[in-house]
C-alpha atoms as a PDB file:
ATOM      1  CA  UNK A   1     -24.235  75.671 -32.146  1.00  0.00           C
ATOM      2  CA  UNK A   2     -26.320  73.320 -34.017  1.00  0.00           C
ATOM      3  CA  UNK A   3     -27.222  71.221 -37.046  1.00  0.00           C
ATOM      4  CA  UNK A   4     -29.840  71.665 -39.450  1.00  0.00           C
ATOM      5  CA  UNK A   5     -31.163  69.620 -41.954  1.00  0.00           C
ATOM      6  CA  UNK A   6     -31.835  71.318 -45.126  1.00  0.00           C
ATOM      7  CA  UNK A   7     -32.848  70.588 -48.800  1.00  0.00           C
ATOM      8  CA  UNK A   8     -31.264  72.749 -51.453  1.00  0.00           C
ATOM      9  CA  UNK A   9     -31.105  71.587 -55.159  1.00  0.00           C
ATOM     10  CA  UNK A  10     -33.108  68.397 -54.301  1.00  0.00           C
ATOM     11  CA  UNK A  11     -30.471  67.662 -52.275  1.00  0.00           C
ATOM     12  CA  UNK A  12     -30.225  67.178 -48.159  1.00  0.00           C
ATOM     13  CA  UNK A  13     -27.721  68.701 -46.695  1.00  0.00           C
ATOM     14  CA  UNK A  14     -26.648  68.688 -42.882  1.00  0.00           C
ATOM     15  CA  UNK A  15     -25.302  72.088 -41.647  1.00  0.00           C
ATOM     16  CA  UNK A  16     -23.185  72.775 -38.802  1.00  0.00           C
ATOM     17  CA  UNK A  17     -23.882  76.440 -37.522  1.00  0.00           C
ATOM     18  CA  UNK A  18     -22.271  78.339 -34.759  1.00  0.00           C
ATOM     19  CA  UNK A  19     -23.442  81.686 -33.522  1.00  0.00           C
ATOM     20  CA  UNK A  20     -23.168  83.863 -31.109  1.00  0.00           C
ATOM     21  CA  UNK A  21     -24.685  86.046 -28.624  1.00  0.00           C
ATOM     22  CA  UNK A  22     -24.417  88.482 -25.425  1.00  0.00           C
ATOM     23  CA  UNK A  23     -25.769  87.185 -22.412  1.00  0.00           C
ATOM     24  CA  UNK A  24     -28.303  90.573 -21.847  1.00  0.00           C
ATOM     25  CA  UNK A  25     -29.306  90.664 -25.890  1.00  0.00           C
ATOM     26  CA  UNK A  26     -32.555  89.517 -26.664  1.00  0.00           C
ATOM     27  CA  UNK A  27     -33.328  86.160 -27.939  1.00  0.00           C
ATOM     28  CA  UNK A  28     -33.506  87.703 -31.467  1.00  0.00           C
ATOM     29  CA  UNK A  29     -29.723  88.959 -32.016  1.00  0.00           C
ATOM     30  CA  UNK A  30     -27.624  86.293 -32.840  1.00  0.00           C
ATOM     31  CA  UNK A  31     -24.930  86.523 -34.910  1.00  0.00           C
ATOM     32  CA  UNK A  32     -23.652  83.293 -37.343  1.00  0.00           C
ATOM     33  CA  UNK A  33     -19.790  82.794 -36.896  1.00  0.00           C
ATOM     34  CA  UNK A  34     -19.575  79.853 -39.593  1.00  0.00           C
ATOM     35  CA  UNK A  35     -21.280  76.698 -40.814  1.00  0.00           C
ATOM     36  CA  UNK A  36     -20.318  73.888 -42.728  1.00  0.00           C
ATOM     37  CA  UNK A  37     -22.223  71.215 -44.821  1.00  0.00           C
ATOM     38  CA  UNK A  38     -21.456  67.958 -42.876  1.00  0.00           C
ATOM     39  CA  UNK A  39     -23.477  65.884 -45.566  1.00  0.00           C
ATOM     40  CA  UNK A  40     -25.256  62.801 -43.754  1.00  0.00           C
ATOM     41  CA  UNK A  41     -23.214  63.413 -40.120  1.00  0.00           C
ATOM     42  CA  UNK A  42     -25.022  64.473 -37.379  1.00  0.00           C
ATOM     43  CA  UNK A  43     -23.812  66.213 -34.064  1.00  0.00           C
ATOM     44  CA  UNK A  44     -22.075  64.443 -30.897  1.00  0.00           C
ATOM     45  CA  UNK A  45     -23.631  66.339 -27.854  1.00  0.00           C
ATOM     46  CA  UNK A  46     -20.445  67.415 -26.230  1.00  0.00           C
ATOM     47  CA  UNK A  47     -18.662  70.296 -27.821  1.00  0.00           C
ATOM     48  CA  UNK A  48     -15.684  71.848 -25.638  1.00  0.00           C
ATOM     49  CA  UNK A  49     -14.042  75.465 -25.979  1.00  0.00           C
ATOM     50  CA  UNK A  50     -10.318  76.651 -25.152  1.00  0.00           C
ATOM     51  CA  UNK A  51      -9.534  80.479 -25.802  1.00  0.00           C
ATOM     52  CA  UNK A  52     -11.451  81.201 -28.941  1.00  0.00           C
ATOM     53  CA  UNK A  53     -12.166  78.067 -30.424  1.00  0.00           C
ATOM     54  CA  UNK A  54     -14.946  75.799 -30.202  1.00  0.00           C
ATOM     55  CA  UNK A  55     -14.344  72.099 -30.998  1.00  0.00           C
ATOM     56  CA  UNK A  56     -17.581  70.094 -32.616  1.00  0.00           C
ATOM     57  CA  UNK A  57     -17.897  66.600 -33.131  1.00  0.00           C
ATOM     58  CA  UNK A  58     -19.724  64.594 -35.760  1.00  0.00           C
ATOM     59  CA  UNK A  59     -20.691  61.031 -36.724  1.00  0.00           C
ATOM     60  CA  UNK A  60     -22.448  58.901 -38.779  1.00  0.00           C
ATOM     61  CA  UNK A  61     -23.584  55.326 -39.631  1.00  0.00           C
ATOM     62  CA  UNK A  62     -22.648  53.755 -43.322  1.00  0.00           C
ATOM     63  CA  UNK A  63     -23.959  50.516 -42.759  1.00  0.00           C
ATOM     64  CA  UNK A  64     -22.510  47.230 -42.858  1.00  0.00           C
ATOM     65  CA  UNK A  65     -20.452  47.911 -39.477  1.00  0.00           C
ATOM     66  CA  UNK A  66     -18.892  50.870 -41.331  1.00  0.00           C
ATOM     67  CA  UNK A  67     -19.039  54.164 -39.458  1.00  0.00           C
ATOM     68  CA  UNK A  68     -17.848  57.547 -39.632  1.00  0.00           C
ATOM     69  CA  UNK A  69     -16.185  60.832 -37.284  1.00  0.00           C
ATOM     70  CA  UNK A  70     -14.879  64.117 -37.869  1.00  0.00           C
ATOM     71  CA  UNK A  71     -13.885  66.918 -35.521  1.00  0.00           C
ATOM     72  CA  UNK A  72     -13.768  70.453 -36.249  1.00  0.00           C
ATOM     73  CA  UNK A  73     -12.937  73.984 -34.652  1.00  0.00           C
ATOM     74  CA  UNK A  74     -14.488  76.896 -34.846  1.00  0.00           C
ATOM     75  CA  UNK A  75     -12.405  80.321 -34.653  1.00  0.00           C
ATOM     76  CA  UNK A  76     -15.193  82.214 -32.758  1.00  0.00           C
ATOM     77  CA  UNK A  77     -13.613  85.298 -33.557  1.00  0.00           C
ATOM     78  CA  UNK A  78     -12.706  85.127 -37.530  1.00  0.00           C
ATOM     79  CA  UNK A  79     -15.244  82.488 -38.590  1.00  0.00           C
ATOM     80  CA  UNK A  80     -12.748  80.148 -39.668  1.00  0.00           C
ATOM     81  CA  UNK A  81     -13.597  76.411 -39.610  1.00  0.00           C
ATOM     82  CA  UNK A  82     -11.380  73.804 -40.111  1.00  0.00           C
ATOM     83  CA  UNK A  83     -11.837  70.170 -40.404  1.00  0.00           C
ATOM     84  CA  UNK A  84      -9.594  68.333 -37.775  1.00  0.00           C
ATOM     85  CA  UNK A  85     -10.388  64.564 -38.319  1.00  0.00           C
ATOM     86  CA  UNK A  86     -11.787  62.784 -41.056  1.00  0.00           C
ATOM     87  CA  UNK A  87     -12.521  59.098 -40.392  1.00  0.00           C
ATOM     88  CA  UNK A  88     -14.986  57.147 -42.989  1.00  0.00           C
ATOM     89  CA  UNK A  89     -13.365  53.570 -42.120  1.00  0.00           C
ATOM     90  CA  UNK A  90     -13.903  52.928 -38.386  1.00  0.00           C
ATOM     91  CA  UNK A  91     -15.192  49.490 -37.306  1.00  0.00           C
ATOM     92  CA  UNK A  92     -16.769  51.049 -33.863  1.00  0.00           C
ATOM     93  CA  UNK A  93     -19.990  53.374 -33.349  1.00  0.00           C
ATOM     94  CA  UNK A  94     -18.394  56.485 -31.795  1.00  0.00           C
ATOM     95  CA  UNK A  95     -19.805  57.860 -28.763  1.00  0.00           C
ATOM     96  CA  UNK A  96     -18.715  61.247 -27.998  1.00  0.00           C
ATOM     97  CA  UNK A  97     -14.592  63.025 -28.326  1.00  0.00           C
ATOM     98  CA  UNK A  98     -12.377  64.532 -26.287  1.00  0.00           C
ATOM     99  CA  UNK A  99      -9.794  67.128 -26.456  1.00  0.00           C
ATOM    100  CA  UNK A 100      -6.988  68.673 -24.601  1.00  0.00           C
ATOM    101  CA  UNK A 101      -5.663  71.791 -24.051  1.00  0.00           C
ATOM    102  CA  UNK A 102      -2.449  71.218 -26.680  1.00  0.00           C
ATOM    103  CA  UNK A 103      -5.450  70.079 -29.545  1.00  0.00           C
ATOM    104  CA  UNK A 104      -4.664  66.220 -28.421  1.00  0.00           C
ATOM    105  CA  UNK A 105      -8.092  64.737 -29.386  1.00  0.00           C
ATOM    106  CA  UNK A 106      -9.466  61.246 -28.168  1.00  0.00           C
ATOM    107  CA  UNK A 107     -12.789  59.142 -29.633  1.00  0.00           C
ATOM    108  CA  UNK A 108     -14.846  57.165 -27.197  1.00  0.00           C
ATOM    109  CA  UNK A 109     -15.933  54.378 -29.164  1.00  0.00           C
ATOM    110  CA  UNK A 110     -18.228  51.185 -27.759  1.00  0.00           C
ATOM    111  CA  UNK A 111     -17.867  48.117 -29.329  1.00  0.00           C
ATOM    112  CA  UNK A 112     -20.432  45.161 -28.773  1.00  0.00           C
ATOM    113  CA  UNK A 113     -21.232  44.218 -24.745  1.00  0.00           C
ATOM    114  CA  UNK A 114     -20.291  48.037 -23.964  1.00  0.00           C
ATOM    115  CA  UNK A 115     -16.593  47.349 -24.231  1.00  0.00           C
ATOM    116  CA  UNK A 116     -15.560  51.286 -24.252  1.00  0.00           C
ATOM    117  CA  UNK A 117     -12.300  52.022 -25.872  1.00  0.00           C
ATOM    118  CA  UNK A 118     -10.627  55.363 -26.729  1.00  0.00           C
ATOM    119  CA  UNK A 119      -8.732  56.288 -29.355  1.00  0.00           C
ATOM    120  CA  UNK A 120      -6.740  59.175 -30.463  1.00  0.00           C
ATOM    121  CA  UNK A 121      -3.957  60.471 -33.122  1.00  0.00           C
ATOM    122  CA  UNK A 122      -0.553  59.965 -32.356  1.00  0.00           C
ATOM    123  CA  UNK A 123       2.280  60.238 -34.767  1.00  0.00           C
ATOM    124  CA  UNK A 124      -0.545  61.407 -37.078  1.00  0.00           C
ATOM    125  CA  UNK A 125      -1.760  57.804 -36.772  1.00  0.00           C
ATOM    126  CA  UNK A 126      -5.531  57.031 -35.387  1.00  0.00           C
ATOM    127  CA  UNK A 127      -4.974  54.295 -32.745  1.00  0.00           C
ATOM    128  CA  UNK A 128      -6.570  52.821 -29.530  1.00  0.00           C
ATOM    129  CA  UNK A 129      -4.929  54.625 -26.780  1.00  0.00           C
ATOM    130  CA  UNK A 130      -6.479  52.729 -24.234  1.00  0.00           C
ATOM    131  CA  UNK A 131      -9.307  49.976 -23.320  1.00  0.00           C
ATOM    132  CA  UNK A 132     -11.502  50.241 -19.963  1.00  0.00           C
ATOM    133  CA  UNK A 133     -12.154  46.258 -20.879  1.00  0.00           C
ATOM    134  CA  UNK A 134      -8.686  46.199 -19.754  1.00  0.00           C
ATOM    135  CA  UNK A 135      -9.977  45.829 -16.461  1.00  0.00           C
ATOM    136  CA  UNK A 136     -13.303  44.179 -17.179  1.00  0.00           C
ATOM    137  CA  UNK A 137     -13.489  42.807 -13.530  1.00  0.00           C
ATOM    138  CA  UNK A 138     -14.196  45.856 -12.061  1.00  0.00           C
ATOM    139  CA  UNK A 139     -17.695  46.398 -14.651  1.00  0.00           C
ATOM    140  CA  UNK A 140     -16.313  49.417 -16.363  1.00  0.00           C
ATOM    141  CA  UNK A 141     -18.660  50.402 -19.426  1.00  0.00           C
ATOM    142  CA  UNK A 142     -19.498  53.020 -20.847  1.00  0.00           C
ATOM    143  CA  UNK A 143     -17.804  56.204 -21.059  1.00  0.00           C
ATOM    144  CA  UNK A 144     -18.676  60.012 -20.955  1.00  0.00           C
ATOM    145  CA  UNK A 145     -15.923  62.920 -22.070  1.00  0.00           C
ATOM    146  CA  UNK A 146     -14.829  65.785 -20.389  1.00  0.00           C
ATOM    147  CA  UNK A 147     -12.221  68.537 -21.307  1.00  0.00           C
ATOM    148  CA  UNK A 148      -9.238  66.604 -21.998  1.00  0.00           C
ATOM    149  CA  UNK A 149     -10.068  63.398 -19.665  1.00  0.00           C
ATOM    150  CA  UNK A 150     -12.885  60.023 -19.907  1.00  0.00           C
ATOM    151  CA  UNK A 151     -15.157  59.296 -17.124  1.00  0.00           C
ATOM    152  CA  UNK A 152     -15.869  55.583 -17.075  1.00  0.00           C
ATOM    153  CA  UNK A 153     -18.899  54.656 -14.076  1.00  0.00           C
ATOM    154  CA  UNK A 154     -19.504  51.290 -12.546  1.00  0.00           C
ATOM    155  CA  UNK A 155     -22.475  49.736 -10.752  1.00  0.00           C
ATOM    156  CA  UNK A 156     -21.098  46.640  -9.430  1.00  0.00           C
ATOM    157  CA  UNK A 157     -21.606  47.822  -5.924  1.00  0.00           C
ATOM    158  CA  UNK A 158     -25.251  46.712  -6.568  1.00  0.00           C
ATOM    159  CA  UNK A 159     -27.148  49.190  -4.679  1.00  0.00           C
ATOM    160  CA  UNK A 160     -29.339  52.429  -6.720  1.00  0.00           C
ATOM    161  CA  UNK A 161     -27.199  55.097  -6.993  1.00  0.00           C
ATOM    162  CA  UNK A 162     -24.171  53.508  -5.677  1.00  0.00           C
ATOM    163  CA  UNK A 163     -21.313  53.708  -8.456  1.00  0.00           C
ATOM    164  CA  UNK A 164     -17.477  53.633  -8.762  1.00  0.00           C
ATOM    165  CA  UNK A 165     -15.887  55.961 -11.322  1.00  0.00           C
ATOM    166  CA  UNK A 166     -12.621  55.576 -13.238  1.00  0.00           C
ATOM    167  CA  UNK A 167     -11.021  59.059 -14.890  1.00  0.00           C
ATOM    168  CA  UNK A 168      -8.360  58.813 -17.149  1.00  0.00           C
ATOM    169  CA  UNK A 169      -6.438  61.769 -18.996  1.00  0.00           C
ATOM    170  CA  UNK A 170      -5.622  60.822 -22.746  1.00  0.00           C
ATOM    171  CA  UNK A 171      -2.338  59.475 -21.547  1.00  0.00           C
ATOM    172  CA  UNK A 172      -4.594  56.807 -19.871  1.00  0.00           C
ATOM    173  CA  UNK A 173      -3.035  58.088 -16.468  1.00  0.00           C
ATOM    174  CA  UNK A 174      -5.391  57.354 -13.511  1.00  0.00           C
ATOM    175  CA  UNK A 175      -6.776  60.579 -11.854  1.00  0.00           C
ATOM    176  CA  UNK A 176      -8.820  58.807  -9.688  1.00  0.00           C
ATOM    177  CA  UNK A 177     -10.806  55.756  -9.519  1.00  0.00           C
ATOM    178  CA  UNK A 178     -13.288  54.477  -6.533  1.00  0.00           C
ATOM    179  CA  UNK A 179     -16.798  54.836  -5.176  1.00  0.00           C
ATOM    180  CA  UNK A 180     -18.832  58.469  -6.675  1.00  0.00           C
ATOM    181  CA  UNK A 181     -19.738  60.436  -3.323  1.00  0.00           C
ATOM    182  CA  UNK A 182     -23.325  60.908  -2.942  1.00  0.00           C
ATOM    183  CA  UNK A 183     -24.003  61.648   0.593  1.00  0.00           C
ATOM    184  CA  UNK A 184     -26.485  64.020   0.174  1.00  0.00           C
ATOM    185  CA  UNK A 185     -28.717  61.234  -0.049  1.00  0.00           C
ATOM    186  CA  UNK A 186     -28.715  60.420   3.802  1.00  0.00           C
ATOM    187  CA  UNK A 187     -30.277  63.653   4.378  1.00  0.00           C
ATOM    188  CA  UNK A 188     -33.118  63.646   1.584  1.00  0.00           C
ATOM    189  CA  UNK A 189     -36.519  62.727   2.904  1.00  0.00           C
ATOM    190  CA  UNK A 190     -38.281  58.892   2.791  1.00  0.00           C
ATOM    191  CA  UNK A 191     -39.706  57.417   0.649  1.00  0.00           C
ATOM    192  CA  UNK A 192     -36.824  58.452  -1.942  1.00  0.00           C
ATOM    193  CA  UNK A 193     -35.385  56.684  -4.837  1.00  0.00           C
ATOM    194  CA  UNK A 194     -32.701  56.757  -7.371  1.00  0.00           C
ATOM    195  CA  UNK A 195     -33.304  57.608 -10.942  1.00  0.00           C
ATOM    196  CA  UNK A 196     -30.339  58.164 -12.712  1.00  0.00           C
ATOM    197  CA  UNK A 197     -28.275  60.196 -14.116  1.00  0.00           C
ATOM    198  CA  UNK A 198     -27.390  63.062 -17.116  1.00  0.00           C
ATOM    199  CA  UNK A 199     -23.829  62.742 -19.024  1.00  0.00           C
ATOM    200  CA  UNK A 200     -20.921  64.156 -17.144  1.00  0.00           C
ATOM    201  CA  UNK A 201     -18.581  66.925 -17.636  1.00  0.00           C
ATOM    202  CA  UNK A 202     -16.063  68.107 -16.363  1.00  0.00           C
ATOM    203  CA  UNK A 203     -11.790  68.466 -17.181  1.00  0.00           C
ATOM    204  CA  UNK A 204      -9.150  67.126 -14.829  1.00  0.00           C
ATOM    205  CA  UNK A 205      -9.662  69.414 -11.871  1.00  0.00           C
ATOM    206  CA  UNK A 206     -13.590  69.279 -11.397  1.00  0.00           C
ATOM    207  CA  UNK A 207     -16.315  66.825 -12.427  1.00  0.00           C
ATOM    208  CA  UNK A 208     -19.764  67.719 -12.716  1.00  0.00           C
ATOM    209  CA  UNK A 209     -23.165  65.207 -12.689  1.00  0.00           C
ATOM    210  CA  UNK A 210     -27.081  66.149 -12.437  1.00  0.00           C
ATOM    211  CA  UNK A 211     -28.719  63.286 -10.470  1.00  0.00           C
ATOM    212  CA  UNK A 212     -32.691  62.372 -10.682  1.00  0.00           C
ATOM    213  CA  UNK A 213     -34.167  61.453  -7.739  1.00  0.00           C
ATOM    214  CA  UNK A 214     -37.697  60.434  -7.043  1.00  0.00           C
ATOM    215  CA  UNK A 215     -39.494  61.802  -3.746  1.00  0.00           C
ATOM    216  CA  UNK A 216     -42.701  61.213  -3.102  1.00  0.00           C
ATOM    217  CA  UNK A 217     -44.822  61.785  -6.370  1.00  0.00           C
ATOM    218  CA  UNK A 218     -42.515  64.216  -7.728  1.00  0.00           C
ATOM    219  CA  UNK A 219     -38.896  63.684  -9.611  1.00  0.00           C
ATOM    220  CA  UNK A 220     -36.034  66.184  -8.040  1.00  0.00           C
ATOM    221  CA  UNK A 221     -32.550  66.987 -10.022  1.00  0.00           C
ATOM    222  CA  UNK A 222     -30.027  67.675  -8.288  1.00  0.00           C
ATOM    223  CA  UNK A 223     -26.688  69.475  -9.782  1.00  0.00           C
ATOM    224  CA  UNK A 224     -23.369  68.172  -8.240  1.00  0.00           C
ATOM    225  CA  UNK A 225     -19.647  69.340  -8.421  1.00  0.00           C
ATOM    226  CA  UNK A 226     -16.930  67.146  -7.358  1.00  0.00           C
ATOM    227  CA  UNK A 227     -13.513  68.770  -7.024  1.00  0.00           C
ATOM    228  CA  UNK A 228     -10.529  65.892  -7.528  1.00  0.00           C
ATOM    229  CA  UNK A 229      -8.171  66.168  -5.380  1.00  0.00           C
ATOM    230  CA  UNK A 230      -5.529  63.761  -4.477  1.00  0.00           C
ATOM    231  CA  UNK A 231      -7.436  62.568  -1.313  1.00  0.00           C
ATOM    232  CA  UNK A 232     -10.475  61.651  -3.482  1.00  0.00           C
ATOM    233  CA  UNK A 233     -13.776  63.593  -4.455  1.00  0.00           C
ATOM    234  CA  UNK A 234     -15.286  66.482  -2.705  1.00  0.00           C
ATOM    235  CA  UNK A 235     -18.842  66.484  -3.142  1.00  0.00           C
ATOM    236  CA  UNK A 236     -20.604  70.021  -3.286  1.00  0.00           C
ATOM    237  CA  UNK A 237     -24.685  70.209  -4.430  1.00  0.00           C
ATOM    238  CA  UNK A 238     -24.633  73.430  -6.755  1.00  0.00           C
ATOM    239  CA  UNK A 239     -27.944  73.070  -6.866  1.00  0.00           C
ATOM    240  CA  UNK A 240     -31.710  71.436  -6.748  1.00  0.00           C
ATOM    241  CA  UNK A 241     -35.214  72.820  -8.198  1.00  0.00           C
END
């Protein structure tokens, strides 16, 4: 999917535009499921798909500490798209969304000093389900969404590439929480250093994280999956280029 900024009328419009395509077609033969004019919203990067529907997140900025989400799905077979959520009064920049399995959806938002909160509609009412300031202690900040869960990392540990994670499901139940494996460090060769990390993903059963590390002269990503288990994290390396 993506958004595209258009002018028609000597107007600007934002369009949200799914298509679709096989995996052996060539590059040339997609085919557009829907779009929808989001006006001045533009995309959240993580999008998440159960059976045929594609869920899409969008925000935007109205000034004055004013800000703006919606949610959407996408019926990847009929084309239908229907708006989900439609906030235009939050007090919080939103970060990315969530959403379950029974349509449950949850907003990371970060307030000021990367206080990460999530909310979500219950009752039909948008309202903080839960705060990771709760526990500010353990350095908690901010947040990254999987598929019906909120990954929340810590550094406090002090050393590069040594981190605690918390996940939560949107019930705010504790899946796990304590120190991010990374043992495939001990093996890579010296001089090496930590350089971060891309957004997670993942649901409730699996996590996944691409690392940068730097060895020698040259920057190396590697791909991790972590199954969660109720002994802790099992650390696999998909993959490395």
């Amino acid at each position: 999917y993506c958004f595209d900024n258009e002018v028609a009328a000597g107007y600007p419009r934002n369009i949200a535009r799914v298509y679709k395509t096989g995996l052996d077609d060539s590059e040339d033969d997609w085919t557009l499921i829907c779009e929808k004019n989001v006006g001045t919203y533009s995309k959240l990067d993580n999008n998440f798909i159960y059976g045929n529907k594609l869920y899409i997140g969008a925000k935007t900025s109205f000034g004055g500490g004013r800000y703006g989400v919606k949610l959407f799905s996408c019926d990847l077979e009929s084309g239908v798209i229907n708006e989900l959520l439609s906030r235009e009064d939050l007090e919080r920049s939103v970060f990315g969304f969530t959403v379950d399995e029974a349509e449950r959806f949850g907003t990371v938002e970060v307030q000021t000093g990367s206080c990460t909160q999530i909310w979500g509609i219950e009752g039909g009412e948008y309202r903080l389900l839960y705060d990771f300031s709760d526990e500010a202690d353990d350095g908690y900040d901010l947040a990254y969404c999987g598929a019906g869960v909120v990954y929340s990392l810590s550094s406090r540990r002090g050393g590069a590439g040594d981190y605690d994670i918390w996940i939560r499901d949107l019930d705010g139940a504790t899946l796990y929480k304590g120190p991010l494996p990374m043992s495939f460090r001990a093996e890579l060769p010296e001089p090496h250093s930590f350089r971060g990390y891309v957004p997670i993903s993942g649901d409730r059963n699996v996590l996944y994280i691409t690392t940068n590390e730097k060895l020698g002269d040259e920057t190396r990503h590697y791909f991790l999956r972590y199954e969660i288990t109720p002994d802790g994290l099992t650390e696999t390396v998909l993959w490395t280029d």
